[in-house]
PDB file of N, CA and C in Angstrom:
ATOM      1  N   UNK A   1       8.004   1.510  10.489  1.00  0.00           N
ATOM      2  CA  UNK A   1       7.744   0.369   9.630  1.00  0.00           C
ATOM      3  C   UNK A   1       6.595   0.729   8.695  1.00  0.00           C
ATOM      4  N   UNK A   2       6.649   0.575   7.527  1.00  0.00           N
ATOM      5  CA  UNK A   2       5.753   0.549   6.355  1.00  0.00           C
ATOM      6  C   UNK A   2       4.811  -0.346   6.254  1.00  0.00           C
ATOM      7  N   UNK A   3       3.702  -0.631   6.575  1.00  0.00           N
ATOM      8  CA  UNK A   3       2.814  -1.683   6.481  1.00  0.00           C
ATOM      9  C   UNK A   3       1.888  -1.549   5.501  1.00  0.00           C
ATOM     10  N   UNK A   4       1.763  -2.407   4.052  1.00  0.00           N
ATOM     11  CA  UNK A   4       0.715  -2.384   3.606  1.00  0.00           C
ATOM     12  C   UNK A   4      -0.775  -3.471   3.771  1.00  0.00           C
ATOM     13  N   UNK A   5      -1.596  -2.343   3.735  1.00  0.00           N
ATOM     14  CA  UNK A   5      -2.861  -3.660   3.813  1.00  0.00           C
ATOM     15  C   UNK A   5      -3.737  -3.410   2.371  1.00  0.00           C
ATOM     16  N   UNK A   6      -4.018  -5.098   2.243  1.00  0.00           N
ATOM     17  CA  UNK A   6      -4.459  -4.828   0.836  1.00  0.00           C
ATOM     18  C   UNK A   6      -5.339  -5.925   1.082  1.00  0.00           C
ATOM     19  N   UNK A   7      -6.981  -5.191   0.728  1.00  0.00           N
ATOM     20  CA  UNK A   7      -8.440  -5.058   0.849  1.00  0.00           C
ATOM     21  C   UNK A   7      -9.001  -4.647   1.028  1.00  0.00           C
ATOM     22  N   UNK A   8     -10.695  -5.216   1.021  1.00  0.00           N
ATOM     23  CA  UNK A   8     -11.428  -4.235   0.565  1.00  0.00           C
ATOM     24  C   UNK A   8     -12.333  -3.395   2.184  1.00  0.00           C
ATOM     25  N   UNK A   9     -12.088  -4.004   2.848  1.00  0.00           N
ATOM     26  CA  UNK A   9     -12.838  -3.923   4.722  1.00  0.00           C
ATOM     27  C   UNK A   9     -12.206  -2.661   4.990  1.00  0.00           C
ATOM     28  N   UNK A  10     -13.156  -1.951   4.970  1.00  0.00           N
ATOM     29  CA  UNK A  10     -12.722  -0.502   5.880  1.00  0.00           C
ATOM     30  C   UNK A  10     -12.577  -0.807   7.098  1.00  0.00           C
ATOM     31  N   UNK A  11     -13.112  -1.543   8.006  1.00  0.00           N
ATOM     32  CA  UNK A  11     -13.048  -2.184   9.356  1.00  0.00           C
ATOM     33  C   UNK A  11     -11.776  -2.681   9.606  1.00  0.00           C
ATOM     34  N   UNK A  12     -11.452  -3.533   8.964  1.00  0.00           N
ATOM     35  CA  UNK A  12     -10.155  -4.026   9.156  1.00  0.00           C
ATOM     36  C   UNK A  12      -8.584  -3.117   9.063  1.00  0.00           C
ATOM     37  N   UNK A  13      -9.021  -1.524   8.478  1.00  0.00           N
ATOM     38  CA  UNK A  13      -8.088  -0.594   8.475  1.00  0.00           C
ATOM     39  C   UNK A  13      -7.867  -0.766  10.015  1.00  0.00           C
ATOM     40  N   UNK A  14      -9.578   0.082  10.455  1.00  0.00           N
ATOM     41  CA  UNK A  14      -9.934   0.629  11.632  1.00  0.00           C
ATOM     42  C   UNK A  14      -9.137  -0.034  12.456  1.00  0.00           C
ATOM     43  N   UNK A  15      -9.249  -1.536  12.388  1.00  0.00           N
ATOM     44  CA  UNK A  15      -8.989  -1.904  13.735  1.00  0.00           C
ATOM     45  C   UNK A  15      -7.201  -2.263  13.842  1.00  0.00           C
ATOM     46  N   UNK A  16      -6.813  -2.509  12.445  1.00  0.00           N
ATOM     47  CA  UNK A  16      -5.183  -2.384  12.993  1.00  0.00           C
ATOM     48  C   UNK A  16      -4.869  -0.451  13.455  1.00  0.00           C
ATOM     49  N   UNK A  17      -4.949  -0.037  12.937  1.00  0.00           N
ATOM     50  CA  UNK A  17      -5.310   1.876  13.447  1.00  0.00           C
ATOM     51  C   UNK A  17      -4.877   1.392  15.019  1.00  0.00           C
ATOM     52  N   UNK A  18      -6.097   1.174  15.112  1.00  0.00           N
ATOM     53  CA  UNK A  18      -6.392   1.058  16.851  1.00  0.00           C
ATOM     54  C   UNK A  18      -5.162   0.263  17.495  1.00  0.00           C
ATOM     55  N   UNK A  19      -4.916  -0.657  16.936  1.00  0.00           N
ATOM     56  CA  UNK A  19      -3.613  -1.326  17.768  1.00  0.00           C
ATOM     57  C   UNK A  19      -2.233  -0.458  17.318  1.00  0.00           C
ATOM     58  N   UNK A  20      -2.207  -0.081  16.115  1.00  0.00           N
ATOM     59  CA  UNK A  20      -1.239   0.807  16.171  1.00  0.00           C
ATOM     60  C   UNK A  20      -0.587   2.214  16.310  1.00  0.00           C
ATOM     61  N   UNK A  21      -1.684   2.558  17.042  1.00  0.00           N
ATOM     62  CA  UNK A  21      -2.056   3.798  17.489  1.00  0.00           C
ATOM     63  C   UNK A  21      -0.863   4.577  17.870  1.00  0.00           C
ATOM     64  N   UNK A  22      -0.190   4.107  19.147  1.00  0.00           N
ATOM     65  CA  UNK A  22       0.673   5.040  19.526  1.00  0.00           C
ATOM     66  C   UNK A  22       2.244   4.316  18.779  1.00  0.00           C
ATOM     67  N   UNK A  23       2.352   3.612  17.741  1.00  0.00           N
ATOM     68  CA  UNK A  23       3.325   3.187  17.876  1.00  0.00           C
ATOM     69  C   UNK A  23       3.986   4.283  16.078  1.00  0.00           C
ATOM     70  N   UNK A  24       5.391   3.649  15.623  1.00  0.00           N
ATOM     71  CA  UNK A  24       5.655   4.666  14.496  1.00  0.00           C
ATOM     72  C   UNK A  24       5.615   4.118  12.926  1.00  0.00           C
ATOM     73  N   UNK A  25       4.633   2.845  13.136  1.00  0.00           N
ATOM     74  CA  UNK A  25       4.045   2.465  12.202  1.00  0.00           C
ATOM     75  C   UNK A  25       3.076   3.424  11.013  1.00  0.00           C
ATOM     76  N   UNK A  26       3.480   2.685   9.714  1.00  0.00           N
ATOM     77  CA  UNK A  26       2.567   3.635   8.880  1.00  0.00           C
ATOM     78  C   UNK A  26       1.585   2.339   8.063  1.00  0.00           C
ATOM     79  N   UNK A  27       0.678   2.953   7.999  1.00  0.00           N
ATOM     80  CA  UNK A  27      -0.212   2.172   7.343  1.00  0.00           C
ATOM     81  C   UNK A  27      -0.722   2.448   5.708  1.00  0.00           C
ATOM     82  N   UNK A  28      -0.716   1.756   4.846  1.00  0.00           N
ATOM     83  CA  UNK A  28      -1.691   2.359   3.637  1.00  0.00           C
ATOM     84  C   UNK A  28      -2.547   0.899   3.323  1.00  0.00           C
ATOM     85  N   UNK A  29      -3.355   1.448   3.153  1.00  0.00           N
ATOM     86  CA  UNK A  29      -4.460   0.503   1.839  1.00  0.00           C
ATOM     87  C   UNK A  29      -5.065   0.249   0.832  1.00  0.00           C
ATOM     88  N   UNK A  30      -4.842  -0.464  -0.221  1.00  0.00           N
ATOM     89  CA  UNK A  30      -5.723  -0.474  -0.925  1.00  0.00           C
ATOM     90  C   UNK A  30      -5.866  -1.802  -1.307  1.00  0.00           C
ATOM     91  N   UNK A  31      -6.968  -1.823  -2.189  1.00  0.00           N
ATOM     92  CA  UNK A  31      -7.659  -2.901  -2.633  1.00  0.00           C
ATOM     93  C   UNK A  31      -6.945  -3.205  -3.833  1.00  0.00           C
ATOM     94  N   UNK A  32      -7.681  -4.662  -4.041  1.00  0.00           N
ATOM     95  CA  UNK A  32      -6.490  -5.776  -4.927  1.00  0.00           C
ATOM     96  C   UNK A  32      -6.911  -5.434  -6.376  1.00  0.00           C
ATOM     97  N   UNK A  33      -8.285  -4.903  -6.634  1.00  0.00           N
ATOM     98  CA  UNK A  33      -8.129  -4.388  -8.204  1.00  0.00           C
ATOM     99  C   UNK A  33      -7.740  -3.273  -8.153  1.00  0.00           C
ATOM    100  N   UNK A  34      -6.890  -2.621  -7.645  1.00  0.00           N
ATOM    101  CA  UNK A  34      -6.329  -0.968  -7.325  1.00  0.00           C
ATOM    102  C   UNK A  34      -4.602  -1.440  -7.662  1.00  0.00           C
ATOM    103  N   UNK A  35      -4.030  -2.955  -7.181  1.00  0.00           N
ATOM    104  CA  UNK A  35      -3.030  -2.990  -7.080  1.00  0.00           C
ATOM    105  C   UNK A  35      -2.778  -4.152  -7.607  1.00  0.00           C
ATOM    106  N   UNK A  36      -3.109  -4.542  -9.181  1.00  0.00           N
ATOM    107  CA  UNK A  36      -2.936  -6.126  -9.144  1.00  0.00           C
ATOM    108  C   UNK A  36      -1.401  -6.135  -9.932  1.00  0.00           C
ATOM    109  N   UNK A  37      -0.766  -5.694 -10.020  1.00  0.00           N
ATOM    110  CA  UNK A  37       0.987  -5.830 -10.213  1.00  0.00           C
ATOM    111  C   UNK A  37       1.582  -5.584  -8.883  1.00  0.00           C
ATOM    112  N   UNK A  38       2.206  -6.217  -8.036  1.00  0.00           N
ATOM    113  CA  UNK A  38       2.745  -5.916  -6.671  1.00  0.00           C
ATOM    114  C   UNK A  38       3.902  -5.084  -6.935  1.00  0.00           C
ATOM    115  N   UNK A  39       4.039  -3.955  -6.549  1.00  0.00           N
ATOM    116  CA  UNK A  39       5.706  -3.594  -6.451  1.00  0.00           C
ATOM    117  C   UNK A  39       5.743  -2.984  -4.623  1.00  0.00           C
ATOM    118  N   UNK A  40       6.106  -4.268  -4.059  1.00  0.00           N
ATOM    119  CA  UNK A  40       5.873  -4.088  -2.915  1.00  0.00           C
ATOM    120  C   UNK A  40       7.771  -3.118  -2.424  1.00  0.00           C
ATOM    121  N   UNK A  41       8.257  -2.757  -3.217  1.00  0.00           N
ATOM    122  CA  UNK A  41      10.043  -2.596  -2.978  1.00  0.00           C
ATOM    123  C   UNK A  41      10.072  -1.648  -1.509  1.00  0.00           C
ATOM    124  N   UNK A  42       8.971  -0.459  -1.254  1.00  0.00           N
ATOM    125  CA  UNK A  42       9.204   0.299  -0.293  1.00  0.00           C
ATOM    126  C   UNK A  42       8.183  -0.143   1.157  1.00  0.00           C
ATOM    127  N   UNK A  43       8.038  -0.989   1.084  1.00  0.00           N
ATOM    128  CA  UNK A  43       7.028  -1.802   2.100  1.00  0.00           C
ATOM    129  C   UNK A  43       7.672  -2.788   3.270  1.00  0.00           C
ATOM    130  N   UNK A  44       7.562  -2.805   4.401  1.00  0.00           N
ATOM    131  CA  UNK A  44       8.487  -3.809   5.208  1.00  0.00           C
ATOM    132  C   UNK A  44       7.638  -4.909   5.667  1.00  0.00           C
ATOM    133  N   UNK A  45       6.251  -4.612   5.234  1.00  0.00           N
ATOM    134  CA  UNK A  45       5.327  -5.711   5.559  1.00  0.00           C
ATOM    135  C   UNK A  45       4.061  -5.506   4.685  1.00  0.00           C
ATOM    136  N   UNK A  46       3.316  -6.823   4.257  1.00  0.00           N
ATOM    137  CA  UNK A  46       2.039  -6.833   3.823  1.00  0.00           C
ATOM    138  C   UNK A  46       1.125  -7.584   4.339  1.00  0.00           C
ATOM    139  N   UNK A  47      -0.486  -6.782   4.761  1.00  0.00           N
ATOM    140  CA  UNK A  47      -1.269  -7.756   5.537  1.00  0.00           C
ATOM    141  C   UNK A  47      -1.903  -7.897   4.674  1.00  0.00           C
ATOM    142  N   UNK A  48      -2.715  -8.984   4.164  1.00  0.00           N
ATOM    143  CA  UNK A  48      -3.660  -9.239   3.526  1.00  0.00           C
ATOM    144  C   UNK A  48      -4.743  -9.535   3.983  1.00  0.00           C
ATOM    145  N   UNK A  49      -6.192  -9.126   3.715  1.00  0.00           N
ATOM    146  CA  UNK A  49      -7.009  -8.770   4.059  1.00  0.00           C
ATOM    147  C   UNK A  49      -8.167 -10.271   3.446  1.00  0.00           C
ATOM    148  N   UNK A  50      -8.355 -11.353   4.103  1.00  0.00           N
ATOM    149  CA  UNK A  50      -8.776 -12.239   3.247  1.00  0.00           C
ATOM    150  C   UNK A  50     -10.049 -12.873   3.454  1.00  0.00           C
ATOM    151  N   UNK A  51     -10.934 -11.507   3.698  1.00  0.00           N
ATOM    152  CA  UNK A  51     -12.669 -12.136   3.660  1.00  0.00           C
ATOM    153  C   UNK A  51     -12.736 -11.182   2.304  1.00  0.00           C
ATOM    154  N   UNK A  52     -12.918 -12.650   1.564  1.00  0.00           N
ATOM    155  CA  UNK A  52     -13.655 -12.277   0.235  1.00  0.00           C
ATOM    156  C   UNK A  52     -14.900 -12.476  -0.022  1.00  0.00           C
ATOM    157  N   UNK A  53     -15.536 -12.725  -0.823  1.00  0.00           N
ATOM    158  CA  UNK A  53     -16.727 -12.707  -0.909  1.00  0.00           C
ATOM    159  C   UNK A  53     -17.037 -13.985  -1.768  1.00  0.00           C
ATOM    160  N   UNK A  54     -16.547 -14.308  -2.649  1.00  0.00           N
ATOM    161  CA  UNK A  54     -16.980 -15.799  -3.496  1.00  0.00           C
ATOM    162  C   UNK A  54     -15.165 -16.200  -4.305  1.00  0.00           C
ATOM    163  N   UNK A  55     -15.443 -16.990  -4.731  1.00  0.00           N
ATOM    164  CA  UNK A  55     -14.287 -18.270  -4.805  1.00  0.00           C
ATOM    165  C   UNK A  55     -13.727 -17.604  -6.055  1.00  0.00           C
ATOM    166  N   UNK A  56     -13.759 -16.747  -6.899  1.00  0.00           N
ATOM    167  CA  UNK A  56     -13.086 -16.103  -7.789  1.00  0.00           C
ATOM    168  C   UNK A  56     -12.247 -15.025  -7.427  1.00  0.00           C
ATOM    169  N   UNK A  57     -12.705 -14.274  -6.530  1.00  0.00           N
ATOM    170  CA  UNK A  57     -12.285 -13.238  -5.622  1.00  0.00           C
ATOM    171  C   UNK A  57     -11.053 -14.117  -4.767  1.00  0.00           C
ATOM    172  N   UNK A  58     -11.459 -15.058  -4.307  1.00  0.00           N
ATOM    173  CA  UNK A  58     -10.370 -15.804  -3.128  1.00  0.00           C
ATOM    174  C   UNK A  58      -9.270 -16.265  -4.344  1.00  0.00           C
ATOM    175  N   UNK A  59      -9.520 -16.929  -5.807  1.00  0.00           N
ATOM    176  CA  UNK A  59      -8.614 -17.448  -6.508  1.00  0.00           C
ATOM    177  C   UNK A  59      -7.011 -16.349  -7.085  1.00  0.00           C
ATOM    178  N   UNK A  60      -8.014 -14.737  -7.138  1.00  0.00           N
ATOM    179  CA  UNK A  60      -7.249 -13.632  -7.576  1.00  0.00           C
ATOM    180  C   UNK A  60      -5.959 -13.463  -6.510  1.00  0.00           C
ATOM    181  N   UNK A  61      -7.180 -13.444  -4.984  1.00  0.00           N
ATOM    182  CA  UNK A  61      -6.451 -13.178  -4.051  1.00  0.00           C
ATOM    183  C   UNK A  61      -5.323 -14.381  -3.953  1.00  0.00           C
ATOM    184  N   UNK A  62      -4.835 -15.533  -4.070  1.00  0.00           N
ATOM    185  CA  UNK A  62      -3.985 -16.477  -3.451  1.00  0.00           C
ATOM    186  C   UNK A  62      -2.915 -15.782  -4.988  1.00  0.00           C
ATOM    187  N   UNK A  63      -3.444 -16.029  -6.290  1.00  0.00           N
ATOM    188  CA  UNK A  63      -2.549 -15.615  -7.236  1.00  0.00           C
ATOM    189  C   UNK A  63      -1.396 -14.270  -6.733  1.00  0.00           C
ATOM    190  N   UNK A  64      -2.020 -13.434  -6.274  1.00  0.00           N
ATOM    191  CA  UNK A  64      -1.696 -12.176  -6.256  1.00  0.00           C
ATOM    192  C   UNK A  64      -0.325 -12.309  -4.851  1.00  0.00           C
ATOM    193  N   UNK A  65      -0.938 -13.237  -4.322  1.00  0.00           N
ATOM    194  CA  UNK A  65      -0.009 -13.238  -3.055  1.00  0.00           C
ATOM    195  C   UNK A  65       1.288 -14.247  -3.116  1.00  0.00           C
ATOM    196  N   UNK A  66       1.278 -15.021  -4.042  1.00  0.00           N
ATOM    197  CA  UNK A  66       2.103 -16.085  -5.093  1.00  0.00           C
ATOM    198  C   UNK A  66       3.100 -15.545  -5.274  1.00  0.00           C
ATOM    199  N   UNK A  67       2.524 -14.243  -6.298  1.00  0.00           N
ATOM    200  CA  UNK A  67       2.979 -13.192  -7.120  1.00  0.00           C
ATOM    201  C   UNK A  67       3.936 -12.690  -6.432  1.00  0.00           C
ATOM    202  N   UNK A  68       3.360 -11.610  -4.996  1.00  0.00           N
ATOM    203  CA  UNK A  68       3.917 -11.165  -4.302  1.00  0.00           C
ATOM    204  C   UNK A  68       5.470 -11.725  -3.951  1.00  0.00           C
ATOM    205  N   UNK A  69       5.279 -12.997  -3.087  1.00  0.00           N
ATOM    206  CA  UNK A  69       6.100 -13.497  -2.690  1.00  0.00           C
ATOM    207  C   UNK A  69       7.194 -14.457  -3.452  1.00  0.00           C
ATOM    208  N   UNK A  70       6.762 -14.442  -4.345  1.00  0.00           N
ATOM    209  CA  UNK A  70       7.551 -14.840  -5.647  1.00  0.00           C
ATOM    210  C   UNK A  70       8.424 -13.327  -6.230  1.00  0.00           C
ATOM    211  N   UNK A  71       8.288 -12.505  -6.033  1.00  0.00           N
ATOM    212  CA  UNK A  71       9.079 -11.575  -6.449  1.00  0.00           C
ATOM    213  C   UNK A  71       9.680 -10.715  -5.193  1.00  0.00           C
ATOM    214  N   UNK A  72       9.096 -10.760  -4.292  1.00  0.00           N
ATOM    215  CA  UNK A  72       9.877 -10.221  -2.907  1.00  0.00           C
ATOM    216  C   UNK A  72       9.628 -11.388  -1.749  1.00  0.00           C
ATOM    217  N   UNK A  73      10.521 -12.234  -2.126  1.00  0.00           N
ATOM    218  CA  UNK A  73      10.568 -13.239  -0.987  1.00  0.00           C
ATOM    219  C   UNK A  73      11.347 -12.906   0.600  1.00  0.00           C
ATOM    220  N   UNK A  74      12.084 -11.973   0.647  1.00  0.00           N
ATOM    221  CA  UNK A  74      12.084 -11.388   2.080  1.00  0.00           C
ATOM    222  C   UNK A  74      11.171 -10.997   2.434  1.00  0.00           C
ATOM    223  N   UNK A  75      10.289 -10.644   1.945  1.00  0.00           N
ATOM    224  CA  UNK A  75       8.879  -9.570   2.503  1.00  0.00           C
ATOM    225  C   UNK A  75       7.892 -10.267   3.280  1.00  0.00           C
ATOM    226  N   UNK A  76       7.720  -9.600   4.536  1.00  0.00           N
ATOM    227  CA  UNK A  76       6.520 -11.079   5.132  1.00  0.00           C
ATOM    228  C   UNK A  76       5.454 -10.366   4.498  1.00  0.00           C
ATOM    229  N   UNK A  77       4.405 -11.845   4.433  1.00  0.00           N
ATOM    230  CA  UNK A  77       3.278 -11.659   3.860  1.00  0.00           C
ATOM    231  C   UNK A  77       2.699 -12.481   4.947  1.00  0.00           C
ATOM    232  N   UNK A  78       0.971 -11.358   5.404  1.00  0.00           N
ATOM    233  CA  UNK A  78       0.356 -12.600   6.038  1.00  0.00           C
ATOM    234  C   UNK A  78      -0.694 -11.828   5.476  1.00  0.00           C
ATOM    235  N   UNK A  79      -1.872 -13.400   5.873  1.00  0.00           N
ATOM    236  CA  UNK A  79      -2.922 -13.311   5.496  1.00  0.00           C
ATOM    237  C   UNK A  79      -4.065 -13.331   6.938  1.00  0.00           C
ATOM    238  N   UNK A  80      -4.911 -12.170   6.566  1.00  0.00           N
ATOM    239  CA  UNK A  80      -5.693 -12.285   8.256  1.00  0.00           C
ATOM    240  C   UNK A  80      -7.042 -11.928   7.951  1.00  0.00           C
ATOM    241  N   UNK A  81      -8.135 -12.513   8.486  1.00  0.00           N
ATOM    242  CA  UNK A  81      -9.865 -12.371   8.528  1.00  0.00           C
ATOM    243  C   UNK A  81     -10.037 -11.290   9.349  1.00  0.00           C
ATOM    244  N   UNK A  82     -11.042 -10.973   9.297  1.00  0.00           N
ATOM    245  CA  UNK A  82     -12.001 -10.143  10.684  1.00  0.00           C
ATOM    246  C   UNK A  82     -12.982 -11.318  10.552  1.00  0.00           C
ATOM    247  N   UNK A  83     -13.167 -11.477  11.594  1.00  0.00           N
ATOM    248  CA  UNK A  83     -13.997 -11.967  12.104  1.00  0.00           C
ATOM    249  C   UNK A  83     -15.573 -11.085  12.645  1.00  0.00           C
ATOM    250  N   UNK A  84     -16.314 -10.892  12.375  1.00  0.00           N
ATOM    251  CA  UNK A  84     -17.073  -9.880  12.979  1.00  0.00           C
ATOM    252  C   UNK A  84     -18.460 -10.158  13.094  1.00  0.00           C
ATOM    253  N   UNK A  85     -19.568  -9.050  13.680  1.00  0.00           N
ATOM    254  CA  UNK A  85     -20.870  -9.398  13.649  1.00  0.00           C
ATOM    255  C   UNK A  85     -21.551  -9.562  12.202  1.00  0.00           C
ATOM    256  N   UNK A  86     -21.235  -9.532  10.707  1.00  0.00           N
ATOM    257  CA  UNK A  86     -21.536  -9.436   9.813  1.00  0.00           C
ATOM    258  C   UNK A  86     -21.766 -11.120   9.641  1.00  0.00           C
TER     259      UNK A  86
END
């Protein structure tokens, strides 16, 4: 399975990594000014990465995921925090 994650938390790579460690998942990432046209076509999933930092950043992010799912509506899209000591 193709998984993209898109944001900016190096942590949040780390820790799906870790759960998907032994399995035959692939992971890539990048960040949302790296990728703001979605062509999600070779992807079987997208996580979104959604600790932003201030309310312009969060507005890009909901657009972008609109976007997403407005043009590949089979595609799951979720949206997930870390939660962390920060």
């Amino acid at each position: 399975m193709n998984i993209l994650v898109v944001g900016e938390r190096q942590d949040t790579r780390r820790i799906l990594q870790m759960l998907l460690d032994k399995s035959r998942h692939r992971l890539e990432r990048v960040s949302l000014e790296d990728f703001s046209e979605p062509d999600l076509e070779s992807y079987d999933m997208v996580l979104v990465d959604g600790a932003v930092q201030d309310c312009t950043q969060q507005l890009n992010l909901m657009q972008w995921i609109r976007e997403a799912r407005r043009r590949y509506p089979h595609l799951p899209v979720a949206v997930m925090n870390n939660v962390g000591s920060q």
